[in-house]
PDB file of N, CA and C in Angstrom:
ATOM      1  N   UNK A   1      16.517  -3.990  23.285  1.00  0.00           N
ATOM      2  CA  UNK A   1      15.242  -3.661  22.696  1.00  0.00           C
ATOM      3  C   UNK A   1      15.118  -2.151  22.490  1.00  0.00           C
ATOM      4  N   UNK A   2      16.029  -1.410  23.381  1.00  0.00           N
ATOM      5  CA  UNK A   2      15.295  -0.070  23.364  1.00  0.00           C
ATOM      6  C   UNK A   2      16.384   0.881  22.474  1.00  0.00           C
ATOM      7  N   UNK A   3      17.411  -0.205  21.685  1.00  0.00           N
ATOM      8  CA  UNK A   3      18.269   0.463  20.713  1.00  0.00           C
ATOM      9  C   UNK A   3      17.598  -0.122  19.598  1.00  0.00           C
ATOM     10  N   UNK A   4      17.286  -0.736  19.136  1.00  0.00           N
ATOM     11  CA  UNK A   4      15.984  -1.090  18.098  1.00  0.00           C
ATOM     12  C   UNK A   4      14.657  -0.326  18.213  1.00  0.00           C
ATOM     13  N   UNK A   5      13.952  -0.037  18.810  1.00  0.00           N
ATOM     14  CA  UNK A   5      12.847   1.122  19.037  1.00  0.00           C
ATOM     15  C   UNK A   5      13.627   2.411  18.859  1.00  0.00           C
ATOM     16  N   UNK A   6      14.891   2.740  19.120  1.00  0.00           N
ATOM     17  CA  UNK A   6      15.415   4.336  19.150  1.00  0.00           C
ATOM     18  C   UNK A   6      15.763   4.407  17.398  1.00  0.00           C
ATOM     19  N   UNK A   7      16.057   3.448  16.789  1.00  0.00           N
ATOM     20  CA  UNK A   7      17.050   3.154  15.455  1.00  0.00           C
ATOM     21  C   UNK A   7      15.373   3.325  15.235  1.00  0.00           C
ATOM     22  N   UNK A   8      14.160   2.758  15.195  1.00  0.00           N
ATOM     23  CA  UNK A   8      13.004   2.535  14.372  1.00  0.00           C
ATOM     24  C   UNK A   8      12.574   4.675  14.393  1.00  0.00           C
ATOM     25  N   UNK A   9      12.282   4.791  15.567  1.00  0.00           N
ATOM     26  CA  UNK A   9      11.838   6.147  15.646  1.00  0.00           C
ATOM     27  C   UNK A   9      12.440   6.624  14.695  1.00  0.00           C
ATOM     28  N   UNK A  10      13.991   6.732  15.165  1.00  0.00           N
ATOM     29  CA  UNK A  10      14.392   7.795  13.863  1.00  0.00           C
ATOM     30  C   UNK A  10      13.945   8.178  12.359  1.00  0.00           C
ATOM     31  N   UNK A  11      14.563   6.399  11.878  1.00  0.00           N
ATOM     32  CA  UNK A  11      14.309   6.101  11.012  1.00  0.00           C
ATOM     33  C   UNK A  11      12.339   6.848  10.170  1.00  0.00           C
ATOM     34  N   UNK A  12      11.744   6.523  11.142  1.00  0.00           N
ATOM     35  CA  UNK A  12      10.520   7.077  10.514  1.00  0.00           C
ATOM     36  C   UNK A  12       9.794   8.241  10.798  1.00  0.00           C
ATOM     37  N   UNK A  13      10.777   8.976  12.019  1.00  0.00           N
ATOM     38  CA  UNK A  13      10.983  10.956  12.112  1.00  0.00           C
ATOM     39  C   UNK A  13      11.512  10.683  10.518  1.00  0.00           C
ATOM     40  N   UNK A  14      13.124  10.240  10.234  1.00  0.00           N
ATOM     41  CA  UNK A  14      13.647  10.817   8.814  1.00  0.00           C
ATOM     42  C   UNK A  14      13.145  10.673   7.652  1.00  0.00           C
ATOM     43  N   UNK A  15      11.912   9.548   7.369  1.00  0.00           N
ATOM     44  CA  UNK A  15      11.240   9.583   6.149  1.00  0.00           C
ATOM     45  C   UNK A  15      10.025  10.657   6.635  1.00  0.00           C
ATOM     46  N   UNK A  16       9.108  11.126   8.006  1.00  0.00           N
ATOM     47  CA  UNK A  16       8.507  11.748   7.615  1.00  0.00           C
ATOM     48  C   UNK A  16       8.848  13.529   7.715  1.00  0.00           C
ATOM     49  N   UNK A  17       9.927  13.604   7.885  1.00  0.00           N
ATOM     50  CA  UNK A  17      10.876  14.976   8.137  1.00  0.00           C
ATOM     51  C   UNK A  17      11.125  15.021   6.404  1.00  0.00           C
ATOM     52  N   UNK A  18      11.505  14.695   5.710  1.00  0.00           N
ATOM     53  CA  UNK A  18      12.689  14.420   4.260  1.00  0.00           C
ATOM     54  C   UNK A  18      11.736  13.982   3.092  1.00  0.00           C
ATOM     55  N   UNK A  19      11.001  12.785   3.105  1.00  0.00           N
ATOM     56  CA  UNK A  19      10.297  12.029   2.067  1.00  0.00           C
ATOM     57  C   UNK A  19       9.338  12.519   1.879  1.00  0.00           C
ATOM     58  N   UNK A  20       8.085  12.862   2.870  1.00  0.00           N
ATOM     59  CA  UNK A  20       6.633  12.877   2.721  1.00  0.00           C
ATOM     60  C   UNK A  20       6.698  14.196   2.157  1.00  0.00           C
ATOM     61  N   UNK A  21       5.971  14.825   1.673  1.00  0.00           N
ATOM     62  CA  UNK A  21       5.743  16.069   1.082  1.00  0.00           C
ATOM     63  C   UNK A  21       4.078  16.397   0.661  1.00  0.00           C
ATOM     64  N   UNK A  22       3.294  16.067   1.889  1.00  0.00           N
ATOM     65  CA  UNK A  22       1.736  15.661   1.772  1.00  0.00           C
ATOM     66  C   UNK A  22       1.320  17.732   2.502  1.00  0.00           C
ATOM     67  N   UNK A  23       0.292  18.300   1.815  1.00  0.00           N
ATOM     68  CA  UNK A  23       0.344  19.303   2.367  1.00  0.00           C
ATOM     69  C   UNK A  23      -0.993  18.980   3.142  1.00  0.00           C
ATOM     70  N   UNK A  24      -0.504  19.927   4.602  1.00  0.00           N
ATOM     71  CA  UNK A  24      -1.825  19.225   5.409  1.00  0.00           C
ATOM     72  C   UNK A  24      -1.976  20.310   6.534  1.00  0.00           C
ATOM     73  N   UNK A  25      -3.409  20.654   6.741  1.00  0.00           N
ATOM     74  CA  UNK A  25      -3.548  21.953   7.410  1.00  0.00           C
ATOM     75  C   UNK A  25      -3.530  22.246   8.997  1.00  0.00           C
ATOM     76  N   UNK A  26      -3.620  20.793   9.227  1.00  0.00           N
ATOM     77  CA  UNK A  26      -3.849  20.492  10.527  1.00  0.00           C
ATOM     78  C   UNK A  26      -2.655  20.248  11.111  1.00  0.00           C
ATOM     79  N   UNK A  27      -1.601  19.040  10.928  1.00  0.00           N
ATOM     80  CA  UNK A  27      -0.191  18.511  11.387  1.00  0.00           C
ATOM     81  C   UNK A  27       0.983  18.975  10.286  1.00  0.00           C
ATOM     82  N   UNK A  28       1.778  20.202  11.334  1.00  0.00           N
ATOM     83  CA  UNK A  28       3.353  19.570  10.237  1.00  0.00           C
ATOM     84  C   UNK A  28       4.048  18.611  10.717  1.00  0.00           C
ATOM     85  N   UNK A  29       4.062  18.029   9.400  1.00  0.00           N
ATOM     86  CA  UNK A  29       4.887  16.780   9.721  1.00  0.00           C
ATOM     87  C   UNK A  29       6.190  16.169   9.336  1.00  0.00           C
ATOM     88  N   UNK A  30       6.294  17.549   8.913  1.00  0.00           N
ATOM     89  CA  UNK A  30       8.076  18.005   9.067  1.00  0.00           C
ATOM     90  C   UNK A  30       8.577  18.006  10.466  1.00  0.00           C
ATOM     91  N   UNK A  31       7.613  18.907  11.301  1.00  0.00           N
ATOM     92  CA  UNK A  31       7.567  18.993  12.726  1.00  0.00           C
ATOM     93  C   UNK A  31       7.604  17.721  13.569  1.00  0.00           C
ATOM     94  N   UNK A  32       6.589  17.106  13.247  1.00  0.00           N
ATOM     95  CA  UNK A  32       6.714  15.317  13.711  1.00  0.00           C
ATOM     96  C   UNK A  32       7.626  14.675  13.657  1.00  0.00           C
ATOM     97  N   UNK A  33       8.081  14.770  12.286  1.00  0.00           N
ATOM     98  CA  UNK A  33       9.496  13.900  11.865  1.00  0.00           C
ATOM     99  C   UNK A  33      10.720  14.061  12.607  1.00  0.00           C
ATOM    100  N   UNK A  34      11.136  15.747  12.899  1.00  0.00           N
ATOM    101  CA  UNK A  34      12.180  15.809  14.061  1.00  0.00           C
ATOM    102  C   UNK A  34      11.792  15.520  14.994  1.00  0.00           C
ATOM    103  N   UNK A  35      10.131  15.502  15.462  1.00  0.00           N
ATOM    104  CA  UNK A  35      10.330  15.061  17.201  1.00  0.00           C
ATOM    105  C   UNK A  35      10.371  13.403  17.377  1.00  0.00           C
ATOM    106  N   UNK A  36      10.455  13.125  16.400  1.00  0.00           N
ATOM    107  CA  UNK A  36      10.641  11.663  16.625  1.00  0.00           C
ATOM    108  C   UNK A  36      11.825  11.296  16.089  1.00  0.00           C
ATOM    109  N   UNK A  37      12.630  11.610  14.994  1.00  0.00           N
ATOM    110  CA  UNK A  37      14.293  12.037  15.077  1.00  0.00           C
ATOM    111  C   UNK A  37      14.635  11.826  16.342  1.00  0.00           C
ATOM    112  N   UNK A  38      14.499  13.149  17.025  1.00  0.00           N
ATOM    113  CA  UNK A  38      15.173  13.843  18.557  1.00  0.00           C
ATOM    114  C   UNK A  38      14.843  12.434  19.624  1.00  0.00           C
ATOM    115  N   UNK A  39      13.403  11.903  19.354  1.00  0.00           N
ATOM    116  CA  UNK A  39      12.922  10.906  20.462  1.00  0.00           C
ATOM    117  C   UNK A  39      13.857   9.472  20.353  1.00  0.00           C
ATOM    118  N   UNK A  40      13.958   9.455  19.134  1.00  0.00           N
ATOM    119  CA  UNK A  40      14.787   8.213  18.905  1.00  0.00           C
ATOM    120  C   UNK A  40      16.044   8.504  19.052  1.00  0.00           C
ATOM    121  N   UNK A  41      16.493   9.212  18.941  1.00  0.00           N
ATOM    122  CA  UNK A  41      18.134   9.693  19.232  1.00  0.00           C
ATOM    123  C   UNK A  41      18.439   9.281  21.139  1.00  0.00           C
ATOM    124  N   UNK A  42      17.333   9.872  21.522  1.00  0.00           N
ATOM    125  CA  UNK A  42      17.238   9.697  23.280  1.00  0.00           C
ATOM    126  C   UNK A  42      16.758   8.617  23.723  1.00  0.00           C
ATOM    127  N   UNK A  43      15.913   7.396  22.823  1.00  0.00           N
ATOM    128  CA  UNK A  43      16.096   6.485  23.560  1.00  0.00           C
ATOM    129  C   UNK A  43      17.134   5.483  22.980  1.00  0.00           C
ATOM    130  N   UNK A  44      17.640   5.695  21.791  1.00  0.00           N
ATOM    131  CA  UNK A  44      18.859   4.809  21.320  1.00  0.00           C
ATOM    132  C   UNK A  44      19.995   5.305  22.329  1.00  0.00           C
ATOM    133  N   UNK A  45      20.114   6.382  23.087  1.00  0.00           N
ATOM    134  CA  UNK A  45      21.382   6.914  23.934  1.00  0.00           C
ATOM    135  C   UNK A  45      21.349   5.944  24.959  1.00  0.00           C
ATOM    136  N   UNK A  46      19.738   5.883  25.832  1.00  0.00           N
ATOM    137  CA  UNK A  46      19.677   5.205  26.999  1.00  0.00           C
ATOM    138  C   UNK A  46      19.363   3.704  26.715  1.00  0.00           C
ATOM    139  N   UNK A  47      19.628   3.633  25.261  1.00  0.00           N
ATOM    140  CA  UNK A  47      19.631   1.906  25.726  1.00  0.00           C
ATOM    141  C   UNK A  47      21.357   1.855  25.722  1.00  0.00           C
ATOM    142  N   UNK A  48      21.864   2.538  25.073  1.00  0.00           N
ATOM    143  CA  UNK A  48      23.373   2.166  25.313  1.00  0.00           C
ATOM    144  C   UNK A  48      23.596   2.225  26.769  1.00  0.00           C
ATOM    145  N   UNK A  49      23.441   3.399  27.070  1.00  0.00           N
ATOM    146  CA  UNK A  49      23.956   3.322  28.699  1.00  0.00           C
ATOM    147  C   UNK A  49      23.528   2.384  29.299  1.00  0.00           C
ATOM    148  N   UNK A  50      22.484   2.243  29.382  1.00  0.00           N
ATOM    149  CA  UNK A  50      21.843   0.765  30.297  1.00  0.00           C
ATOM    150  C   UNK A  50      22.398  -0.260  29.862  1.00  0.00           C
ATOM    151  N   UNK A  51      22.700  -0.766  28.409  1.00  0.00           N
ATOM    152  CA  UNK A  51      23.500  -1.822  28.090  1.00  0.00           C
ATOM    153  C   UNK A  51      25.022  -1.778  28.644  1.00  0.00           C
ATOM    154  N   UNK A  52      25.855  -0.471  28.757  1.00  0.00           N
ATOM    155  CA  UNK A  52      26.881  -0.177  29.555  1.00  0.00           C
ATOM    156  C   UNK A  52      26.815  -0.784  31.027  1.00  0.00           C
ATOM    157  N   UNK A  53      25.741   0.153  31.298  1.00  0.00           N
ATOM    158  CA  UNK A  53      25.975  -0.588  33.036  1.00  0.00           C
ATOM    159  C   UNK A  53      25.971  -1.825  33.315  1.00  0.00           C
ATOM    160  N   UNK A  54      24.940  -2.226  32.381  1.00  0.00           N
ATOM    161  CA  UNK A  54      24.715  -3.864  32.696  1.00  0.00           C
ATOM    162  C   UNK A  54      25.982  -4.700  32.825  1.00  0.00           C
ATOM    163  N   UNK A  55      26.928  -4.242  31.847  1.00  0.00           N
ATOM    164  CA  UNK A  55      28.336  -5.317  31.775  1.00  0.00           C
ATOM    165  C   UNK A  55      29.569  -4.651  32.822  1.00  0.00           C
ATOM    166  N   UNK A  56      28.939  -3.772  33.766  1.00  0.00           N
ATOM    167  CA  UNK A  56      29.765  -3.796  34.321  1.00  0.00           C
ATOM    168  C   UNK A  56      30.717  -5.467  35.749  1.00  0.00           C
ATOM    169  N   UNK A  57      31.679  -5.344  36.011  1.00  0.00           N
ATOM    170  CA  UNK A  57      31.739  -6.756  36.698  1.00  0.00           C
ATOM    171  C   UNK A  57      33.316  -5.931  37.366  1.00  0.00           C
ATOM    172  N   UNK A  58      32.919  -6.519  38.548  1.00  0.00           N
ATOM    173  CA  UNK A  58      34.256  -6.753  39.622  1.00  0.00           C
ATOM    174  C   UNK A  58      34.873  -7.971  39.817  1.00  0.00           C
ATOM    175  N   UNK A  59      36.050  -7.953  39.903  1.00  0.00           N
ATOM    176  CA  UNK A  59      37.128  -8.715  40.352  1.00  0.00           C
ATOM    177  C   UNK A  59      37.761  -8.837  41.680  1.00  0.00           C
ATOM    178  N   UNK A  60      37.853  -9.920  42.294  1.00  0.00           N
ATOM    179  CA  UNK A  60      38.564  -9.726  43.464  1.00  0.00           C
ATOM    180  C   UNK A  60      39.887 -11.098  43.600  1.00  0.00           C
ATOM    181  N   UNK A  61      40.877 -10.864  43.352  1.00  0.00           N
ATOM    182  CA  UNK A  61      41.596 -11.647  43.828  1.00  0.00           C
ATOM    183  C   UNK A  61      42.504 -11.129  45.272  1.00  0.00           C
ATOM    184  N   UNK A  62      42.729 -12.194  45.729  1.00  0.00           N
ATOM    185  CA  UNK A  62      43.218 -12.725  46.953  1.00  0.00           C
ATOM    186  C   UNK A  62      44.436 -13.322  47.358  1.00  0.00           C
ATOM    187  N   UNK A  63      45.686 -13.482  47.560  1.00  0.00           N
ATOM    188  CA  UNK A  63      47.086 -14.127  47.297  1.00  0.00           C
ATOM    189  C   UNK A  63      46.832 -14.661  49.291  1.00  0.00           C
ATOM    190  N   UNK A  64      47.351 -16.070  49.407  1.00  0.00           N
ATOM    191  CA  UNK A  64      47.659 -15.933  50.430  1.00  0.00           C
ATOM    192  C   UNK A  64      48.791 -17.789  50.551  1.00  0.00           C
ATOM    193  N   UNK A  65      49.095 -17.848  51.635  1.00  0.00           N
ATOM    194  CA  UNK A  65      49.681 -19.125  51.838  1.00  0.00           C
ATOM    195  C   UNK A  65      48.758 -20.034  52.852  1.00  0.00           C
ATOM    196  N   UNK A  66      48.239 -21.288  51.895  1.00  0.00           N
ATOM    197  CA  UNK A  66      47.964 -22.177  52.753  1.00  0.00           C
ATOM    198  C   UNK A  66      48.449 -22.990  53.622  1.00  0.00           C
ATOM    199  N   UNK A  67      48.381 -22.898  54.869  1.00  0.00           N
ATOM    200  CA  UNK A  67      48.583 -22.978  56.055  1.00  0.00           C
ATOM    201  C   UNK A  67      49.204 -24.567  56.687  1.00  0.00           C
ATOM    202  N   UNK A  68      48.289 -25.727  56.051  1.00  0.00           N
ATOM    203  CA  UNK A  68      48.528 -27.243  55.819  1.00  0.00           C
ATOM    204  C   UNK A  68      49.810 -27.526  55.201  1.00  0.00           C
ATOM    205  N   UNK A  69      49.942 -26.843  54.083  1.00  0.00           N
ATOM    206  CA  UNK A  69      50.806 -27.432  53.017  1.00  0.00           C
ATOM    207  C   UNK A  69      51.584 -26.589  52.825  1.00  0.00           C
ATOM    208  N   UNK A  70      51.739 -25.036  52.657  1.00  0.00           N
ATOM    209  CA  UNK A  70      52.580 -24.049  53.001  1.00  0.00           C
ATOM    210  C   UNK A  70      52.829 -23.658  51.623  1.00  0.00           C
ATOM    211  N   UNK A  71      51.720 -23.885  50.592  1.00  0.00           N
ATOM    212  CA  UNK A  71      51.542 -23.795  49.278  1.00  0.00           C
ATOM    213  C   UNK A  71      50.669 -22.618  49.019  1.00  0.00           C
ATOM    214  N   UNK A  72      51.439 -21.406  47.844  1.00  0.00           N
ATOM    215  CA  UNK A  72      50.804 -20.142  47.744  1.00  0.00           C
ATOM    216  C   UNK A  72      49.761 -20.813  46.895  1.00  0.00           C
ATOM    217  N   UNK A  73      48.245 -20.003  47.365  1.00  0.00           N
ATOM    218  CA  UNK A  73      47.177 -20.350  47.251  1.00  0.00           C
ATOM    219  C   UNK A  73      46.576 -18.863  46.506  1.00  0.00           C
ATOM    220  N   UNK A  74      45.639 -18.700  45.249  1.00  0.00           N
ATOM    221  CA  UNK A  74      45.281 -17.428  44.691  1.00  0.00           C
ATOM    222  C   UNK A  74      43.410 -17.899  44.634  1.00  0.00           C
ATOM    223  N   UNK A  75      42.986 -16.765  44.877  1.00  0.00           N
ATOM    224  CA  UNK A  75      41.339 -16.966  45.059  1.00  0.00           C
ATOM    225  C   UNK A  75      40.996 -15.695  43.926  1.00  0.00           C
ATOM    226  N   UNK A  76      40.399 -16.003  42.805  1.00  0.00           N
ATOM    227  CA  UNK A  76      39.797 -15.567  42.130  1.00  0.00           C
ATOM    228  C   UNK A  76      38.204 -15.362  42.302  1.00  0.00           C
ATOM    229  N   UNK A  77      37.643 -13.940  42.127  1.00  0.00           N
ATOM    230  CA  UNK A  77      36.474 -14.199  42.336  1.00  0.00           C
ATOM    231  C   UNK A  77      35.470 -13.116  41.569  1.00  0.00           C
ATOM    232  N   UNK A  78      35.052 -13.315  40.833  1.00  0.00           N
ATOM    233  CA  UNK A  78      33.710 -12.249  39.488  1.00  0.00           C
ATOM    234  C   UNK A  78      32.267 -12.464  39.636  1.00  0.00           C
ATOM    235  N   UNK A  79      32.227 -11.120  39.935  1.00  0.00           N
ATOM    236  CA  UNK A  79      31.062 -10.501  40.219  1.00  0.00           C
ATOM    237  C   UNK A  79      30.325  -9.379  39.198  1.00  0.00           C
ATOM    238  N   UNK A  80      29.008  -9.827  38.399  1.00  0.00           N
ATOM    239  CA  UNK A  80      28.706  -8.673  37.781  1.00  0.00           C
ATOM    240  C   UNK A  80      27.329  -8.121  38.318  1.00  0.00           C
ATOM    241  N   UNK A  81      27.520  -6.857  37.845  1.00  0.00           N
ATOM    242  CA  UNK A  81      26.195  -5.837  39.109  1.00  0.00           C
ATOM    243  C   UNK A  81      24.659  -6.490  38.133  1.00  0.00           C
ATOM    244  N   UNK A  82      24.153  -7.205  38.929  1.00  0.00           N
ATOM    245  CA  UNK A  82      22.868  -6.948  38.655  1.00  0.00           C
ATOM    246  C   UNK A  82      22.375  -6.017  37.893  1.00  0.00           C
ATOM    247  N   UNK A  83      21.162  -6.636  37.432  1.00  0.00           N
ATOM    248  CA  UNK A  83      20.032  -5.221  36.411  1.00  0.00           C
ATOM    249  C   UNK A  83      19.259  -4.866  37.901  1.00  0.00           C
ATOM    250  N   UNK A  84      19.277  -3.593  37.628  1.00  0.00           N
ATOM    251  CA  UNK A  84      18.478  -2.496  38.445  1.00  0.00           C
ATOM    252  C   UNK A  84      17.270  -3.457  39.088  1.00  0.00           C
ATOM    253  N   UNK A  85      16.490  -3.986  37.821  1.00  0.00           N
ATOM    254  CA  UNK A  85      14.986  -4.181  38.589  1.00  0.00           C
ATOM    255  C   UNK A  85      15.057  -5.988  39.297  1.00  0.00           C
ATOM    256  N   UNK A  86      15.928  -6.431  39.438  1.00  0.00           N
ATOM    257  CA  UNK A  86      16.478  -7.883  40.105  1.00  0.00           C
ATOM    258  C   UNK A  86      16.576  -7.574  41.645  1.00  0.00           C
ATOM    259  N   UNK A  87      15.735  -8.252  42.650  1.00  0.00           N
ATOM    260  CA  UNK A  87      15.909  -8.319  43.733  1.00  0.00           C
ATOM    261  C   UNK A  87      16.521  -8.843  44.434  1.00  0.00           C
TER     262      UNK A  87
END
C-alpha cells in the first residue's frame, strides 16, 4: 500500500511542480510539488524496505541417522520473520 501512496504523491508533486502554471500570491506550488515529489520518493523507499524485510525466511536443516533403522534421516525446516506489529 505504501508503494502505491509513494508512486501517487509523486506523481501529483510532478504535475503540480511541471504542469500547473496558476499564478498565486499566497502558495508556490512549484514549492508544493517538490515537497511532495521528495515525500513520495520517501515513502515509496520505505515501503520497499518493509516489503524486503517481510520476505525475509530461515532455513534449518539437520542430517542425522535414525537410530531404529540406521537410515540417514534429513529434517528440513522454514521459518519466515514475522511483520513487526504480530504478537
Amino acid at each position: 500500500m505504501s508503494i502505491g501512496t509513494g508512486i501517487a504523491l509523486f506523481v501529483i508533486g510532478a504535475i503540480l511542480a511541471f504542469a500547473v502554471n496558476l499564478e498565486n500570491s499566497v502558495v508556490d506550488l512549484d514549492m508544493v510539488g517538490y515537497l511532495l515529489m521528495g515525500a513520495g520518493t520517501i515513502v515509496f523507499l520505505i515501503g520497499i524496505i518493509l516489503l524486503v524485510r517481510k520476505r525475509q525466511t530461515v532455513t534449518t536443516v539437520q542430517s542425522g541417522v535414525d537410530p531404529s533403522t540406521g537410515a540417514g534421516v534429513t529434517e528440513r525446516r522454514t521459518a519466515s520473520t514475522p511483520p513487526a506489529d504480530v504478537v
